[in-house]
Protein backbone atom coordinates (compact mmCIF):
# COMPACT_ATOMS: atom_id res chain seq x y z
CA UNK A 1 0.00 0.00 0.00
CA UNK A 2 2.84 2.38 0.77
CA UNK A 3 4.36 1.56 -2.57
CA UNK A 4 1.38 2.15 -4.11
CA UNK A 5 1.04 5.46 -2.70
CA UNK A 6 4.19 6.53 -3.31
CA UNK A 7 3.95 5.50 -6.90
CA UNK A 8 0.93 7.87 -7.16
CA UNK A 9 2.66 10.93 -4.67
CA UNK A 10 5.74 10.66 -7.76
CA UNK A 11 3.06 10.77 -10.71
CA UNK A 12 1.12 13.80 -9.37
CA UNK A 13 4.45 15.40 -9.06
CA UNK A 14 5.55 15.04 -12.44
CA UNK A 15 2.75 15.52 -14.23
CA UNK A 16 2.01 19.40 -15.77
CA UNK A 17 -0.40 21.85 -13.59
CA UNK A 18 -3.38 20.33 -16.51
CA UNK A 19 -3.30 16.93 -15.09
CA UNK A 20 -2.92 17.40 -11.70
CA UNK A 21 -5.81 19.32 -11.37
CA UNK A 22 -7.73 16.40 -13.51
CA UNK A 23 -6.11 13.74 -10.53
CA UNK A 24 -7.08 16.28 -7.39
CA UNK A 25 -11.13 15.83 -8.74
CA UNK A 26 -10.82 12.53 -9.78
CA UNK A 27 -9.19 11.99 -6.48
CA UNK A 28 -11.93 13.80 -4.55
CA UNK A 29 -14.56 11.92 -6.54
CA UNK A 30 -13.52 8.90 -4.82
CA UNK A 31 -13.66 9.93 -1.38
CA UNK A 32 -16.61 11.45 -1.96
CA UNK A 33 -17.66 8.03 -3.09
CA UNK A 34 -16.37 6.11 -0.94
CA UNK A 35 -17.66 8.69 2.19
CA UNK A 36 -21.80 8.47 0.68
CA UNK A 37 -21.29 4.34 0.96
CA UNK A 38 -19.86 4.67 4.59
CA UNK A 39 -22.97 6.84 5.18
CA UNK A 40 -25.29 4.32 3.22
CA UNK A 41 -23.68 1.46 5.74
CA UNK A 42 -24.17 3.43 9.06
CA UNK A 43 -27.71 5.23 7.78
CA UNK A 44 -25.54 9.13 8.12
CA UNK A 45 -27.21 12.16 6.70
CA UNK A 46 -24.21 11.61 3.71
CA UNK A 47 -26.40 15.25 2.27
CA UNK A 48 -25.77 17.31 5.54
CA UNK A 49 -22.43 16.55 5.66
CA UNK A 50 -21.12 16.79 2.29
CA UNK A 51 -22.79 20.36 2.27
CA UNK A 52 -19.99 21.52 4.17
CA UNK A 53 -18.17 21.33 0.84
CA UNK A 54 -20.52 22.66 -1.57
CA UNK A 55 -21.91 25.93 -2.60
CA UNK A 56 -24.59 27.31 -0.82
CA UNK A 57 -27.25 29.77 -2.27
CA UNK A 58 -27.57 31.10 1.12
CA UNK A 59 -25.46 34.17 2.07
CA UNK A 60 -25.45 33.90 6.06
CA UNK A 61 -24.83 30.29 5.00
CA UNK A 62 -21.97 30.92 2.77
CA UNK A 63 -20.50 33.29 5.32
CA UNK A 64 -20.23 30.33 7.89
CA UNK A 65 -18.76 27.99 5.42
CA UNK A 66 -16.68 30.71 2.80
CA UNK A 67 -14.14 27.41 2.39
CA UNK A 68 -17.23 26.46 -0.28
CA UNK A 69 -16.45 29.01 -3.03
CA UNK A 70 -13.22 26.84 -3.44
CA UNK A 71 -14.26 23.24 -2.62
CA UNK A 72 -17.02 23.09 -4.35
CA UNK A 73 -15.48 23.11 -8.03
CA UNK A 74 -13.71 20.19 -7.32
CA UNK A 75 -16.55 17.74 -5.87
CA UNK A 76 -18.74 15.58 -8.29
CA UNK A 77 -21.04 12.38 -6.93
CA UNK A 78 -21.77 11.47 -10.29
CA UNK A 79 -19.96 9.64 -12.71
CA UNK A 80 -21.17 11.13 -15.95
CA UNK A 81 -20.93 14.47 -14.16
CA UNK A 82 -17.65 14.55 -13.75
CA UNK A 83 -16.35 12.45 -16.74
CA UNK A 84 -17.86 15.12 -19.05
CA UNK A 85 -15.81 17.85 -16.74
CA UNK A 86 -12.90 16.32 -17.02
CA UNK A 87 -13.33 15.37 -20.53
CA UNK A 88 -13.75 19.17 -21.74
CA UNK A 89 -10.91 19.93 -19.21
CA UNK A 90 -8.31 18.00 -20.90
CA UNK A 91 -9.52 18.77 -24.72
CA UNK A 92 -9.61 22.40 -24.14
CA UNK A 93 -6.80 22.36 -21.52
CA UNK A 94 -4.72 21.35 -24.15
CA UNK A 95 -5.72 23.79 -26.43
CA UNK A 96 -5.31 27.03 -23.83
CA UNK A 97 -1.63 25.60 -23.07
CA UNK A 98 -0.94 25.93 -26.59
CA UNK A 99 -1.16 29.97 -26.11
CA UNK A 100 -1.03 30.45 -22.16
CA UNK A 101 1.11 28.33 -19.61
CA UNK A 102 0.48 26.03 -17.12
CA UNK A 103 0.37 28.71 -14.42
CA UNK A 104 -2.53 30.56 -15.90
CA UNK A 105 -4.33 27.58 -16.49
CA UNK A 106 -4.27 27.02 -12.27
CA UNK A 107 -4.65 30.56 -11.68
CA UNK A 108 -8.20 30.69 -14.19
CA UNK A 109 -9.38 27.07 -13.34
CA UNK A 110 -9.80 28.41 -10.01
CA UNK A 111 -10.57 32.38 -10.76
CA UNK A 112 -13.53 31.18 -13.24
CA UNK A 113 -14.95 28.85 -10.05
CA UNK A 114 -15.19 31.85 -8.01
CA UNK A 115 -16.86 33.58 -10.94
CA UNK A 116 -19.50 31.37 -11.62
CA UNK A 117 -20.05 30.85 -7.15
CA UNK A 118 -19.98 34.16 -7.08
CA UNK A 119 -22.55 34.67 -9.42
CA UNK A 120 -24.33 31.64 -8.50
CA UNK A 121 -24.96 33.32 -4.99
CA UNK A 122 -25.77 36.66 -6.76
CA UNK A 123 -28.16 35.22 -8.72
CA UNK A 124 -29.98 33.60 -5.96
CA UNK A 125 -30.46 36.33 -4.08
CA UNK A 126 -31.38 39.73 -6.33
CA UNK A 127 -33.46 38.02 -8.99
CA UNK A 128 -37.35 36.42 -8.34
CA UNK A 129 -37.26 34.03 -10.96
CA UNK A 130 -35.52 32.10 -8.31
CA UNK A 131 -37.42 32.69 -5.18
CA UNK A 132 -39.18 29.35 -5.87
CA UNK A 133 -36.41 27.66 -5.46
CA UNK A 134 -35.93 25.24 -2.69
CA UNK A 135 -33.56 26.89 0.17
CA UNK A 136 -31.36 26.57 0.81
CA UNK A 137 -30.09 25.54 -2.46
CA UNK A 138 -26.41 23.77 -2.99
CA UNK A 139 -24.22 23.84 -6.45
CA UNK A 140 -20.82 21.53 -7.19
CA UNK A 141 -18.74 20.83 -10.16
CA UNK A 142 -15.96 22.14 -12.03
CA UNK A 143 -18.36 23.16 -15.21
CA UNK A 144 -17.56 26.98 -14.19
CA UNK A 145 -13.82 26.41 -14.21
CA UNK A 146 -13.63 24.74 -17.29
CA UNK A 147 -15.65 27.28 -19.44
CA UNK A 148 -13.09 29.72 -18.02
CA UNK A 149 -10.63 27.79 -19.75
CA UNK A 150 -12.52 26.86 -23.22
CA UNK A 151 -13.56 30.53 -23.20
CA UNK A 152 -10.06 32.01 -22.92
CA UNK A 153 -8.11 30.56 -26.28
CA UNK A 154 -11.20 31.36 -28.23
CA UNK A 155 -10.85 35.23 -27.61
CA UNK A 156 -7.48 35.48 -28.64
CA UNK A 157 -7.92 32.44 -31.60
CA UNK A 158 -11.34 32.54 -32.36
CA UNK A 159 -10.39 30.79 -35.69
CA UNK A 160 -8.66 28.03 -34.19
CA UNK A 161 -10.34 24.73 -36.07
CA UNK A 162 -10.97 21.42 -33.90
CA UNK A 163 -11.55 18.56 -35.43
CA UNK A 164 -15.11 16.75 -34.20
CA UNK A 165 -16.50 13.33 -35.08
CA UNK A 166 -19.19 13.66 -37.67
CA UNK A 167 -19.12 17.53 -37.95
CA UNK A 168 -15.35 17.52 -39.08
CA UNK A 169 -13.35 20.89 -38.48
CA UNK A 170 -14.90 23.60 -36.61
CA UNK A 171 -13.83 27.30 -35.55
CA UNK A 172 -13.49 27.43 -31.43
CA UNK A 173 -15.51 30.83 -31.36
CA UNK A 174 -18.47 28.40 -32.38
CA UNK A 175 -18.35 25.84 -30.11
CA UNK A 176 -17.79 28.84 -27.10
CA UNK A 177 -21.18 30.18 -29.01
CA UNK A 178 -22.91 27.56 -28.93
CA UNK A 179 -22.18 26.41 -25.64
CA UNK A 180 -23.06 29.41 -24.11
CA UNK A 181 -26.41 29.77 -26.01
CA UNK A 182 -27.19 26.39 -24.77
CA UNK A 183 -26.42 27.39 -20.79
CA UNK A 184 -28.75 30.51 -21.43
CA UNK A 185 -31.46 28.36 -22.90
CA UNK A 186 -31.41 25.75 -20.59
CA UNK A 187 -31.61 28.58 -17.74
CA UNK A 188 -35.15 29.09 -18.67
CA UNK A 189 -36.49 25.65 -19.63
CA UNK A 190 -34.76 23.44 -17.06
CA UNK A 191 -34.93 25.17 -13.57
CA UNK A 192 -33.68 22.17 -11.62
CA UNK A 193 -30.30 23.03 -12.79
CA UNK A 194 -30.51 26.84 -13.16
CA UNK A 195 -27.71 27.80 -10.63
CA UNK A 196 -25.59 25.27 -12.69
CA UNK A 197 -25.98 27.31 -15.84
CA UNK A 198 -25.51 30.67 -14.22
CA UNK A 199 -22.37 29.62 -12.98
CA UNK A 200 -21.31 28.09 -16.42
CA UNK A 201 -22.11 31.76 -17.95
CA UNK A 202 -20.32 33.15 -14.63
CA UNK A 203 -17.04 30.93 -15.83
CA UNK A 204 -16.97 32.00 -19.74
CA UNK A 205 -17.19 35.83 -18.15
CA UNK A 206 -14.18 35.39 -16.35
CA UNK A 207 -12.44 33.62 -18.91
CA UNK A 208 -12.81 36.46 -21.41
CA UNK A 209 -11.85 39.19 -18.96
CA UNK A 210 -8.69 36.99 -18.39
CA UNK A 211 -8.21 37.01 -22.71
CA UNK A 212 -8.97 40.80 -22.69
CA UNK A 213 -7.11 41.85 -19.82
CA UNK A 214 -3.73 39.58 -20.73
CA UNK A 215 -4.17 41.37 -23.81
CA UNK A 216 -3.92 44.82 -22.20
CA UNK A 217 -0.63 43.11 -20.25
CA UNK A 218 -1.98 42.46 -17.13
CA UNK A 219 -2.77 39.09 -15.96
CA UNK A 220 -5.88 38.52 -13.46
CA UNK A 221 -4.93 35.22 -12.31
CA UNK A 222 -1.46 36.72 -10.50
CA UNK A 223 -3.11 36.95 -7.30
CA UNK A 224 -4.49 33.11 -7.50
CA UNK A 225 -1.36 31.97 -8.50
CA UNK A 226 0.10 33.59 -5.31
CA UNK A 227 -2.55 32.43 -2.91
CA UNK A 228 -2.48 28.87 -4.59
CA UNK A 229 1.49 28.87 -4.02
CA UNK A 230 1.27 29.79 -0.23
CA UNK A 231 -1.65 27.12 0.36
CA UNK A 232 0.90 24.66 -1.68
CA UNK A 233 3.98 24.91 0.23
CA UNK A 234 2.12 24.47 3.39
CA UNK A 235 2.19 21.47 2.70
CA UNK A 236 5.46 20.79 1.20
CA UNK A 237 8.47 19.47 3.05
CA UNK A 238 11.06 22.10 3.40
CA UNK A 239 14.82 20.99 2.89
CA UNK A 240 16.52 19.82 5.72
CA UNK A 241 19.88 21.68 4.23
CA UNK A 242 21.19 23.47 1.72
CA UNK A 243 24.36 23.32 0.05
CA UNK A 244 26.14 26.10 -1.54
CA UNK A 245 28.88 26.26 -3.88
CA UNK A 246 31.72 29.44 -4.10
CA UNK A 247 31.75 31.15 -7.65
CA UNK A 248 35.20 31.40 -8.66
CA UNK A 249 34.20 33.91 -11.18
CA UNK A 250 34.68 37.64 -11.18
CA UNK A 251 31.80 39.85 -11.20
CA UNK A 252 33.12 40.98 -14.61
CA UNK A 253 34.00 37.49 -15.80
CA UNK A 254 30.16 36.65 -14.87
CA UNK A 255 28.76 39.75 -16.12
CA UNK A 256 30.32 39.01 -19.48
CA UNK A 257 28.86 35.86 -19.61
CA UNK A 258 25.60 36.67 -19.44
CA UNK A 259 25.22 39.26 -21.81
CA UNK A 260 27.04 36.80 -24.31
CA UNK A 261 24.50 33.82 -23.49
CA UNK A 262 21.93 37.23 -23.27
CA UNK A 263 22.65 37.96 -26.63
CA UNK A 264 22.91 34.67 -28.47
CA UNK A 265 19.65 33.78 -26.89
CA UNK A 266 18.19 37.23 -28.20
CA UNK A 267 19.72 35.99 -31.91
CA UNK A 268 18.14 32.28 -31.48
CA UNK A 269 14.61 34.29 -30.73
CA UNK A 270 14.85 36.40 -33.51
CA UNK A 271 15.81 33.64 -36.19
CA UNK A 272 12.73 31.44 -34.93
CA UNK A 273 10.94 34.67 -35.48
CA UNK A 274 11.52 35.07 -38.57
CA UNK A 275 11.13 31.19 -39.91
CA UNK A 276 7.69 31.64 -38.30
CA UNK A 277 6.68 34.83 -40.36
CA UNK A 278 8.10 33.66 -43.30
CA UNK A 279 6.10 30.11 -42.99
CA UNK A 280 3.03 32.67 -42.40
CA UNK A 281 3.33 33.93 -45.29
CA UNK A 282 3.70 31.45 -47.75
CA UNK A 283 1.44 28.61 -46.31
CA UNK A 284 -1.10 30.86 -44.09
CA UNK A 285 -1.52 30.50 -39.95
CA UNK A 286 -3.11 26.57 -40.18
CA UNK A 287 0.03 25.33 -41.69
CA UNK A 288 1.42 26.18 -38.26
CA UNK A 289 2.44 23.54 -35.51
CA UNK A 290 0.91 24.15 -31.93
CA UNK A 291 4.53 25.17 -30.52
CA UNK A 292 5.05 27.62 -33.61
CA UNK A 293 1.44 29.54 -32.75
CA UNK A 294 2.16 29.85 -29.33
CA UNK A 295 6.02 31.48 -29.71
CA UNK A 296 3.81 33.84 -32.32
CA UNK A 297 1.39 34.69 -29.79
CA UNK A 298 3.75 35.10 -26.87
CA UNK A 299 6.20 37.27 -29.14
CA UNK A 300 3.74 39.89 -30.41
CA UNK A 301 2.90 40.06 -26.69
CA UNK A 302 6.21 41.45 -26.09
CA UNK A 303 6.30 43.83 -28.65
């Protein structure tokens, strides 16, 4: 058992920031599993306590449990449920990696939860159409956080073609259309899951204020990223040691050597540059591989 732990401890390490955060819900689908079938056994309220983690419509209930705007994005009980949210996840997490990094992806997977909780709770509470609704009311899932990131790419690549069975190639800004015409028409005609779609539209908000504002050069998810790396190293071990080597180098001799590897980097940069434009040109922006479209992108962001 310890092997077998450690064997998955060493995976979740090396995998990229995508992945891990598809193992953390899969993960927390099984407990959650595994903790409604201890309830079943010993006849526990398994709802009562398992709405300590999710998202309540409540405000003076949310303010006793705020650790729900953040849990509840990563708990599913079903199994379709969360194969479908980790099935978009990993399509379009792919695709956003291909023009952002692995840190944004964290930093909006967990910005565009709050979005859509956020409005969820908003929602709940200023318009009628959901006084009806039983209260208090509960959401979970990670459907907000993943529009966030299928919204994102389409904003700055709206013409970015995916390949789907039967329908062949088509554009991302469609599928982000359609998918978001669906959540506003399923608002309306299926109120059982109302909350769920106002947080999906609360999600694909926040992931194209991340596109727009990265576009102005500042990026939203910063803050996350900081708050997500203190909550992450409380939980790391710390080295026992550290070992440090003597420079034999001159601060000239050093100084030299970085503007030379400074430079030749700058010329490597600018060749690849150039290659890129040039295959532009002739053959048009499809002919281009995934790694060529995102040095494009991330170079005529630092222009």
């Amino acid at each position: 058992m310890a092997d077998f732990l450690d064997k998955l401890r060493k995976t979740f390490k090396q995998a990229d920031v995508l992945m891990q955060f598809i193992y953390i819900n899969i993960g927390v689908f099984i407990f959650a599993r595994l903790f409604l079938l201890v309830c079943t056994l010993f006849n526990l309220n398994s709802g009562e306590l398992l709405g300590y983690l999710e998202m309540p419509s409540s405000f003076s209930l949310f303010i006793r449990r705020p650790w729900t705007i953040f849990t509840y994005m990563f708990l599913h009980y079903d199994l379709i449920h969360i194969l479908f949210n980790m099935l978009w996840l990993y399509w379009f997490g792919r695709i956003f990696l291909s023009f952002f990094n692995g840190r944004q992806l964290g930093g909006l997977y967990v910005l565009g939860g709050i979005g859509g909780g956020l409005l969820y709770l908003l929602s709940f509470n200023l318009f009628p159409y959901f006084e009806s609704f039983p209260r208090p009311s509960f959401m979970l899932g990670a459907s907000a956080s993943v529009l966030a990131i299928v919204v994102a790419p389409a904003i700055v690549a709206p013409n970015y073609s995916i390949r789907l069975f039967i329908f062949g190639n088509v554009k991302l800004k469609y599928i982000v259309l359609i998918t978001i015409l669906l959540d506003i028409y399923f608002l309306s005609s299926t109120p059982e899951n109302a909350g769920g779609h106002i947080a999906h539209l609360g999600g694909a908000l926040i992931g194209m204020l991340f596109s727009w504002r990265l576009s102005k050069g500042k990026d939203i998810t910063l803050f996350i990223n900081k708050g997500i790396d203190i909550f992450w190293n409380l939980f790391s071990k710390k080295p026992k040691m550290k070992v440090r080597f003597n420079n034999t180098k001159t601060k000239k001799e050093a100084t030299s050597d970085t503007h030379t590897a400074s430079t030749a980097n700058d010329n490597l940069k600018e060749e690849e540059l150039n290659r890129i434009l040039d295959k532009l040109k002739k053959s048009g922006y499809e002919s281009l591989s995934t790694e060529e479209k995102k040095n494009l992108f991330h170079a005529s962001k630092s222009k």
